[in-house]
PDB file of N, CA and C in Angstrom:
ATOM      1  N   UNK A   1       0.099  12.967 -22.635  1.00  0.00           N
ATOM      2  CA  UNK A   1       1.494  13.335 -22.549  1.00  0.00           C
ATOM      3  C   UNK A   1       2.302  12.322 -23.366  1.00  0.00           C
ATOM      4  N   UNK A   2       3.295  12.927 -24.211  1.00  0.00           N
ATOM      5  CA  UNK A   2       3.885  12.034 -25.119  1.00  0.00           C
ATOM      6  C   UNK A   2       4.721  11.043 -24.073  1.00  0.00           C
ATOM      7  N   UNK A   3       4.668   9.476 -24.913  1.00  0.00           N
ATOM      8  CA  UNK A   3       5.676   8.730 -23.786  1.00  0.00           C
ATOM      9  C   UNK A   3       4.854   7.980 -22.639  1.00  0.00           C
ATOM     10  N   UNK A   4       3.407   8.266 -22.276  1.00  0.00           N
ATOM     11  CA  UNK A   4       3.107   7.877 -20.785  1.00  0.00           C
ATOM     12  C   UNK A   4       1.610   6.819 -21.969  1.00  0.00           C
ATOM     13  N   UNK A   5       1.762   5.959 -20.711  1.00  0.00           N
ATOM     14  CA  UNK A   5       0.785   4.805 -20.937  1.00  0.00           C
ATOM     15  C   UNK A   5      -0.773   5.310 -20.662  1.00  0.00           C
ATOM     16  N   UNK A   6      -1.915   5.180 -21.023  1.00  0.00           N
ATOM     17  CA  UNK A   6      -3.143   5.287 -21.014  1.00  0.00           C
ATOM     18  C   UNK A   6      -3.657   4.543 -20.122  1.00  0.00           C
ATOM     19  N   UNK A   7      -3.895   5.134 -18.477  1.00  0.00           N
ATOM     20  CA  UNK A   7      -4.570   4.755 -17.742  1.00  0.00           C
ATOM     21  C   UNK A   7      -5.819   3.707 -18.368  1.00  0.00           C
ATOM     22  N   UNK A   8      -6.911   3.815 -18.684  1.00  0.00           N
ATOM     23  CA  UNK A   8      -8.222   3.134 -19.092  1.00  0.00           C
ATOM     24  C   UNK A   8      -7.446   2.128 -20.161  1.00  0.00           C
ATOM     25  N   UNK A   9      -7.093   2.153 -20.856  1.00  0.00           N
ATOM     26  CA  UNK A   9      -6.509   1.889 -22.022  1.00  0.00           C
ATOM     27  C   UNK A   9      -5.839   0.554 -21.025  1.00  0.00           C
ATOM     28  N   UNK A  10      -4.479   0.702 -20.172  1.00  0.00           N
ATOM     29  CA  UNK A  10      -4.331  -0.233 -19.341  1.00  0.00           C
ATOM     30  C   UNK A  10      -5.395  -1.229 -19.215  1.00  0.00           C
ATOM     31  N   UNK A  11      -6.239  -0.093 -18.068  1.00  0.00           N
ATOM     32  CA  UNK A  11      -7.325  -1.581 -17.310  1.00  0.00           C
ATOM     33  C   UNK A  11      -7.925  -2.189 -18.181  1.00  0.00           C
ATOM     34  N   UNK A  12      -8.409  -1.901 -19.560  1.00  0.00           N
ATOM     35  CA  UNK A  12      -9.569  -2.538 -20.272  1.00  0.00           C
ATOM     36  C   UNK A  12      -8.559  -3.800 -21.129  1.00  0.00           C
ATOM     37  N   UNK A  13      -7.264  -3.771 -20.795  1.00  0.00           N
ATOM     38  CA  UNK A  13      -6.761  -5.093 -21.283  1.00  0.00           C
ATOM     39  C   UNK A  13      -6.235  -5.947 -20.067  1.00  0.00           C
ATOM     40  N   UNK A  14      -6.809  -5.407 -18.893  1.00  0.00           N
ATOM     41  CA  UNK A  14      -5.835  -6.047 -18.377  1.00  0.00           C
ATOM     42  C   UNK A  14      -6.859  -7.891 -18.155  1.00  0.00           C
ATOM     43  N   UNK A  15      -6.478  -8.587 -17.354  1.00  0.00           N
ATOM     44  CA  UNK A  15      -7.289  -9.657 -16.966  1.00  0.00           C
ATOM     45  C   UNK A  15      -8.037  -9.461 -15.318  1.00  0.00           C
ATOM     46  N   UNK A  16      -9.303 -10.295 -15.654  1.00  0.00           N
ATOM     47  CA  UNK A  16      -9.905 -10.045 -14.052  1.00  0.00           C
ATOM     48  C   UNK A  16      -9.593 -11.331 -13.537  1.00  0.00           C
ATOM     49  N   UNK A  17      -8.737 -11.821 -13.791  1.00  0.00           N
ATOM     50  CA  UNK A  17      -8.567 -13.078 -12.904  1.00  0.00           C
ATOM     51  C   UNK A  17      -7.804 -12.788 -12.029  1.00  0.00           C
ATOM     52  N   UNK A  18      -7.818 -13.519 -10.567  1.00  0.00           N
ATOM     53  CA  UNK A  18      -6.664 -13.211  -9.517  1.00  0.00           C
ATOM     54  C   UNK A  18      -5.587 -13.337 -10.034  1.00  0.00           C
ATOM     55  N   UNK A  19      -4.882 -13.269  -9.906  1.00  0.00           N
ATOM     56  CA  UNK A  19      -3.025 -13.590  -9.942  1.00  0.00           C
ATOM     57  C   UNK A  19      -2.770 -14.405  -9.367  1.00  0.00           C
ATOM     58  N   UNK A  20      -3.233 -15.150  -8.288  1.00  0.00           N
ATOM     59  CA  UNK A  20      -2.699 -16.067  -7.166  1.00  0.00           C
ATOM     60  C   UNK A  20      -1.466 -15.477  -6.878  1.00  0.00           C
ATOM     61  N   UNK A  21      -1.109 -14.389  -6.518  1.00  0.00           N
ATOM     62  CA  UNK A  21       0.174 -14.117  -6.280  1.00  0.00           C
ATOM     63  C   UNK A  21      -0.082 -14.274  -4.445  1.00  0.00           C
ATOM     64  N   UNK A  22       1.023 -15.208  -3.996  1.00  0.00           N
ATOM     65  CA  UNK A  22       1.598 -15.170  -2.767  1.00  0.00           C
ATOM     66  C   UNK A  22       2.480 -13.880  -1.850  1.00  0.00           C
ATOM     67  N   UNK A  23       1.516 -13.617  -0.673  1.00  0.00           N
ATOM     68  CA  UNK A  23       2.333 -12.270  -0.659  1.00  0.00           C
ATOM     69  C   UNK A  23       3.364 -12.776   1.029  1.00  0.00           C
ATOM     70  N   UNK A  24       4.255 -12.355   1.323  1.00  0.00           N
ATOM     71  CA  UNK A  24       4.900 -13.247   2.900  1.00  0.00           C
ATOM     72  C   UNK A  24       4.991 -11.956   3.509  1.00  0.00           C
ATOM     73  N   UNK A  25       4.822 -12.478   4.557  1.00  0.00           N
ATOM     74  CA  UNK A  25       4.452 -11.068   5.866  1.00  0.00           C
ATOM     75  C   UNK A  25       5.817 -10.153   5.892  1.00  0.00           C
ATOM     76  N   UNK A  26       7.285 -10.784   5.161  1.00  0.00           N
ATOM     77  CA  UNK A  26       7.825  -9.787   5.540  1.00  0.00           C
ATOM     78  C   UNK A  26       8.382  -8.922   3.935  1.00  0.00           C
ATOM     79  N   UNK A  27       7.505  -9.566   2.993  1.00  0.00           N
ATOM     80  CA  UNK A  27       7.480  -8.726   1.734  1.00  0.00           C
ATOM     81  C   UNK A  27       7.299  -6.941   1.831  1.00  0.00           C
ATOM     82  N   UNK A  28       7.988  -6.122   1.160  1.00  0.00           N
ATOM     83  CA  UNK A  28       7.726  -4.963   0.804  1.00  0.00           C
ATOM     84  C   UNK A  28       6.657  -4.885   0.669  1.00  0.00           C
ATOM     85  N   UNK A  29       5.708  -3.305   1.495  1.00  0.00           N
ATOM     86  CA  UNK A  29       4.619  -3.443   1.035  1.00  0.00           C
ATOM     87  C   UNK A  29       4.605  -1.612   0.480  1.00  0.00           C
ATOM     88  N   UNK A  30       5.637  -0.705   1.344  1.00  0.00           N
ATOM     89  CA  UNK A  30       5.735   0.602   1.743  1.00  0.00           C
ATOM     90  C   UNK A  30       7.040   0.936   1.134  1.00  0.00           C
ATOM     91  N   UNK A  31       7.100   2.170   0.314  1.00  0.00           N
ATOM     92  CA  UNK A  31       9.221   2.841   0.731  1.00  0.00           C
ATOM     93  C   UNK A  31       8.433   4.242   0.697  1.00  0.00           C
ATOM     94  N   UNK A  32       8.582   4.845   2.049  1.00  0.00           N
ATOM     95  CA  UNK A  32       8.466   6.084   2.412  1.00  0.00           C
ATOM     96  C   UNK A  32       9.726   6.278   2.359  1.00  0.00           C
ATOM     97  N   UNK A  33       9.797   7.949   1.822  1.00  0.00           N
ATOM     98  CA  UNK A  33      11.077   8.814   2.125  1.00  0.00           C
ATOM     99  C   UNK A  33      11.296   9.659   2.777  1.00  0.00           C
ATOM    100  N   UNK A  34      11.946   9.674   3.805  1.00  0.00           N
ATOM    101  CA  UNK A  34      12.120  10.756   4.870  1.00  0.00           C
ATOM    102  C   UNK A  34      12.437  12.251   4.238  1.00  0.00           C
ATOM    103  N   UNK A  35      12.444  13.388   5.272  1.00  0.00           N
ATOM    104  CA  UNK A  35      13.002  14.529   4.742  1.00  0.00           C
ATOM    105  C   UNK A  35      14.412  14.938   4.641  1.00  0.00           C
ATOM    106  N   UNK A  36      15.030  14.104   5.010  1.00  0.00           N
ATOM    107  CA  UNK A  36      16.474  14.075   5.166  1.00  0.00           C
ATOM    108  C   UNK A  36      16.917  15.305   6.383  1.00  0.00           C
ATOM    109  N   UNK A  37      16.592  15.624   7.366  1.00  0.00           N
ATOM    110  CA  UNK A  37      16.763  16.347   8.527  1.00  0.00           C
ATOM    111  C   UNK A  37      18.062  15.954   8.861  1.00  0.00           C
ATOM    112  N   UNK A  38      18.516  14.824   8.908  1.00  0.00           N
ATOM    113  CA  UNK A  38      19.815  14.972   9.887  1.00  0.00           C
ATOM    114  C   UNK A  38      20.455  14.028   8.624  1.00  0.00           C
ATOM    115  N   UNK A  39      20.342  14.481   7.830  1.00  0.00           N
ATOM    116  CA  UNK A  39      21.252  13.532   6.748  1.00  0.00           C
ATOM    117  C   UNK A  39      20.670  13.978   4.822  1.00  0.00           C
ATOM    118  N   UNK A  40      21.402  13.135   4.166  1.00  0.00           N
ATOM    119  CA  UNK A  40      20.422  12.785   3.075  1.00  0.00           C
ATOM    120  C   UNK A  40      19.166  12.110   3.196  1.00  0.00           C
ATOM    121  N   UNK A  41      18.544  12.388   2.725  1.00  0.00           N
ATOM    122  CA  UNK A  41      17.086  11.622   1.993  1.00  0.00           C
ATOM    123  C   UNK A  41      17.088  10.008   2.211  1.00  0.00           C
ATOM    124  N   UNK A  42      15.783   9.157   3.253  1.00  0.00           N
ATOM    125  CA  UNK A  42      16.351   7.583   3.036  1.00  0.00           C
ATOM    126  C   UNK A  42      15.068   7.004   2.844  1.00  0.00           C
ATOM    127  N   UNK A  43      15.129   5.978   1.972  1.00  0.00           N
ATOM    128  CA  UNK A  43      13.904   4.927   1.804  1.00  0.00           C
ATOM    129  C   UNK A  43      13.698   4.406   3.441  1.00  0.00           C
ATOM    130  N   UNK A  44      12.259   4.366   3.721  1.00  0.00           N
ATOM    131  CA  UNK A  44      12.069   3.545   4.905  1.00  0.00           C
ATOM    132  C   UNK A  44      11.548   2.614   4.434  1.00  0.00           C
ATOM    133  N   UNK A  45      11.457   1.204   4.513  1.00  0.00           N
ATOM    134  CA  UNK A  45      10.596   0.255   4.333  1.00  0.00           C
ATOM    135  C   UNK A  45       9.896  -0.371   5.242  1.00  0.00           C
ATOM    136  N   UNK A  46       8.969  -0.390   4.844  1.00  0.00           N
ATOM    137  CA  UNK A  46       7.402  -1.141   5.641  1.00  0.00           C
ATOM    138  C   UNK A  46       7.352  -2.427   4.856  1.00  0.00           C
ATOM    139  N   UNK A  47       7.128  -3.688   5.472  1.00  0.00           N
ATOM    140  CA  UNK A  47       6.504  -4.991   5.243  1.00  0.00           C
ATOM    141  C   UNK A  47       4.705  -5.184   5.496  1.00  0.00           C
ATOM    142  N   UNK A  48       4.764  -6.252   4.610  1.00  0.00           N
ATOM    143  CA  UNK A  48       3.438  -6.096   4.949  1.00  0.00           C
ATOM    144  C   UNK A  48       2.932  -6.580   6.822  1.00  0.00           C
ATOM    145  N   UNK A  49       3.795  -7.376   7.238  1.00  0.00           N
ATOM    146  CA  UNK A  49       3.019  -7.255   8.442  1.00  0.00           C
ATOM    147  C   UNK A  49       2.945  -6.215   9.179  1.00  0.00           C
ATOM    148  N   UNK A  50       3.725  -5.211   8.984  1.00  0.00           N
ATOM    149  CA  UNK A  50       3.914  -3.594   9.658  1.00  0.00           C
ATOM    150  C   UNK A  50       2.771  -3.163   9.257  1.00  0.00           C
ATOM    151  N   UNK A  51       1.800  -3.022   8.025  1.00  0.00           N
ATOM    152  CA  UNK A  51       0.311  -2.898   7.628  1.00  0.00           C
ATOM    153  C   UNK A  51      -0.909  -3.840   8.411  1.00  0.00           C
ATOM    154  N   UNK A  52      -0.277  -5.006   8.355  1.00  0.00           N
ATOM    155  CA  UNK A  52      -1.456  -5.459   9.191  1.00  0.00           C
ATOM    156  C   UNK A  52      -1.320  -5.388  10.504  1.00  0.00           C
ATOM    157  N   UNK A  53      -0.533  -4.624  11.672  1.00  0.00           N
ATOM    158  CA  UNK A  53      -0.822  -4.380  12.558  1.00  0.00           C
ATOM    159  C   UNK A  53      -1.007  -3.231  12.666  1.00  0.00           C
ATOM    160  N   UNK A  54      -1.187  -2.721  11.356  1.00  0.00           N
ATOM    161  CA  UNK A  54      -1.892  -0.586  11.872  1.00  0.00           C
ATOM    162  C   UNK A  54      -3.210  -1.298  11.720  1.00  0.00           C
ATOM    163  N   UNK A  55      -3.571  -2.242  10.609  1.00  0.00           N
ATOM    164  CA  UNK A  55      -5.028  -2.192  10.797  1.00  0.00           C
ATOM    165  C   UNK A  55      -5.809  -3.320  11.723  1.00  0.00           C
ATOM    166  N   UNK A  56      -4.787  -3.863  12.630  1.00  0.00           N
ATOM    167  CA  UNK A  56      -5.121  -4.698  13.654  1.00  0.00           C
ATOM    168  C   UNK A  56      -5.339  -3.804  14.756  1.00  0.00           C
ATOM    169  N   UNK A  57      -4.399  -2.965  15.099  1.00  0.00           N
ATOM    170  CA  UNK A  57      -4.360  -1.850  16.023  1.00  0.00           C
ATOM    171  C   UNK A  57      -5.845  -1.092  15.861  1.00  0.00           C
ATOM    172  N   UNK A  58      -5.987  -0.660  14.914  1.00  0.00           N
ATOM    173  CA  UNK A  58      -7.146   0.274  14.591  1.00  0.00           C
ATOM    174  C   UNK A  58      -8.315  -0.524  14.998  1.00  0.00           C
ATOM    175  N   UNK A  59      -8.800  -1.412  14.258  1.00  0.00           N
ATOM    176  CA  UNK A  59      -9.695  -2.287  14.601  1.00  0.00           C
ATOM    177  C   UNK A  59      -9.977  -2.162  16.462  1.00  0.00           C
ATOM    178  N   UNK A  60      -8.633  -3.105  16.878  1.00  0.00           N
ATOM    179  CA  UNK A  60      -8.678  -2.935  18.138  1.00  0.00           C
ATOM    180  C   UNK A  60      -8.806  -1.563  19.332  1.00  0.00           C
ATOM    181  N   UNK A  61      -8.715  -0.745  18.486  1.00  0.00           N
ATOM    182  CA  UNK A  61      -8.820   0.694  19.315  1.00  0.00           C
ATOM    183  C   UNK A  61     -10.069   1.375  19.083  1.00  0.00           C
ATOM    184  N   UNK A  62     -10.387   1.226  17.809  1.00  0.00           N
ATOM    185  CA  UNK A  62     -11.364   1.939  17.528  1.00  0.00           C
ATOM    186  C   UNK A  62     -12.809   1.241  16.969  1.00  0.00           C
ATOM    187  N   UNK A  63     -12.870  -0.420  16.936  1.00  0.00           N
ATOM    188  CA  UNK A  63     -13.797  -1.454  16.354  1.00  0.00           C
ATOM    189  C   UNK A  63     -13.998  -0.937  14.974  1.00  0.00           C
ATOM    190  N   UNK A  64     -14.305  -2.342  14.879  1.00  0.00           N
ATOM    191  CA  UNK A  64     -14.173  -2.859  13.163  1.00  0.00           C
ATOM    192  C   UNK A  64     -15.194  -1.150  12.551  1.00  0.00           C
ATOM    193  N   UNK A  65     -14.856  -1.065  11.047  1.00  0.00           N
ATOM    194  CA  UNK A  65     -15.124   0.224  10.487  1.00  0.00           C
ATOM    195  C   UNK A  65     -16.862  -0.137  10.072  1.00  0.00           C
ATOM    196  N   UNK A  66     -17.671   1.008   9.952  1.00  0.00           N
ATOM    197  CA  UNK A  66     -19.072   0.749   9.135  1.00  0.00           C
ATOM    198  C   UNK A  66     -18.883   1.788   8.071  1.00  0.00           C
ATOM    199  N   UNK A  67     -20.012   1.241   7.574  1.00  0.00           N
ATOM    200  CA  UNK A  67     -20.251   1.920   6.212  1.00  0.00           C
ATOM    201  C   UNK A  67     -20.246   3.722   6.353  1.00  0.00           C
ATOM    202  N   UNK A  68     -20.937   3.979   7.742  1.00  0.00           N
ATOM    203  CA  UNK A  68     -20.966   5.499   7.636  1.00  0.00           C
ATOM    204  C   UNK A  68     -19.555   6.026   8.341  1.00  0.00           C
ATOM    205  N   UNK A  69     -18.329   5.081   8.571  1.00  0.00           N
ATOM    206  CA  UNK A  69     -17.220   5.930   8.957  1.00  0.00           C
ATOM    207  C   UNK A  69     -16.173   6.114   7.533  1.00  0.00           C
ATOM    208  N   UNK A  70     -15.757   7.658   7.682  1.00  0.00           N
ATOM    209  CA  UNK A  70     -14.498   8.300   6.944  1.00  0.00           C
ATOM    210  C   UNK A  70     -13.761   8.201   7.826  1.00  0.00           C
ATOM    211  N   UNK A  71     -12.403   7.751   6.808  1.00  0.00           N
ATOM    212  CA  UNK A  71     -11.097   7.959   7.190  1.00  0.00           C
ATOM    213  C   UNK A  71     -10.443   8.605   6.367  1.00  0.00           C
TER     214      UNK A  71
END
């Protein structure tokens, strides 16, 4: 598509080194958009610690994942 960047093309320049990027628990991690039901349309934002307690929760409800479980 004229205009759009080349997926593969991307990764094969990109670097494999970490980033060391620092991430803080109450950094953006999510912007879901609602359906706008009782209004306009709104960004929700999720932090990342709002992620690590779905997958703290999960863990804890359902024990740690194996190789033969889909989600």
């Amino acid at each position: 598509m004229p205009g759009s960047l080349d997926y593969e093309g991307l990764v094969s320049q990109s670097s494999q080194d970490d980033p060391q990027t620092e991430i803080d628990e109450d950094d953006l991690h999510t912007l879901f958009y609602t359906s706008g039901t009782t209004g306009k349309p709104k960004g929700g934002m999720l932090t990342q610690k709002s992620w690590a307690n779905v997958a703290i929760t999960l863990i804890l409800d359902y024990g740690p994942a194996t190789e033969s479980d889909v989600i």
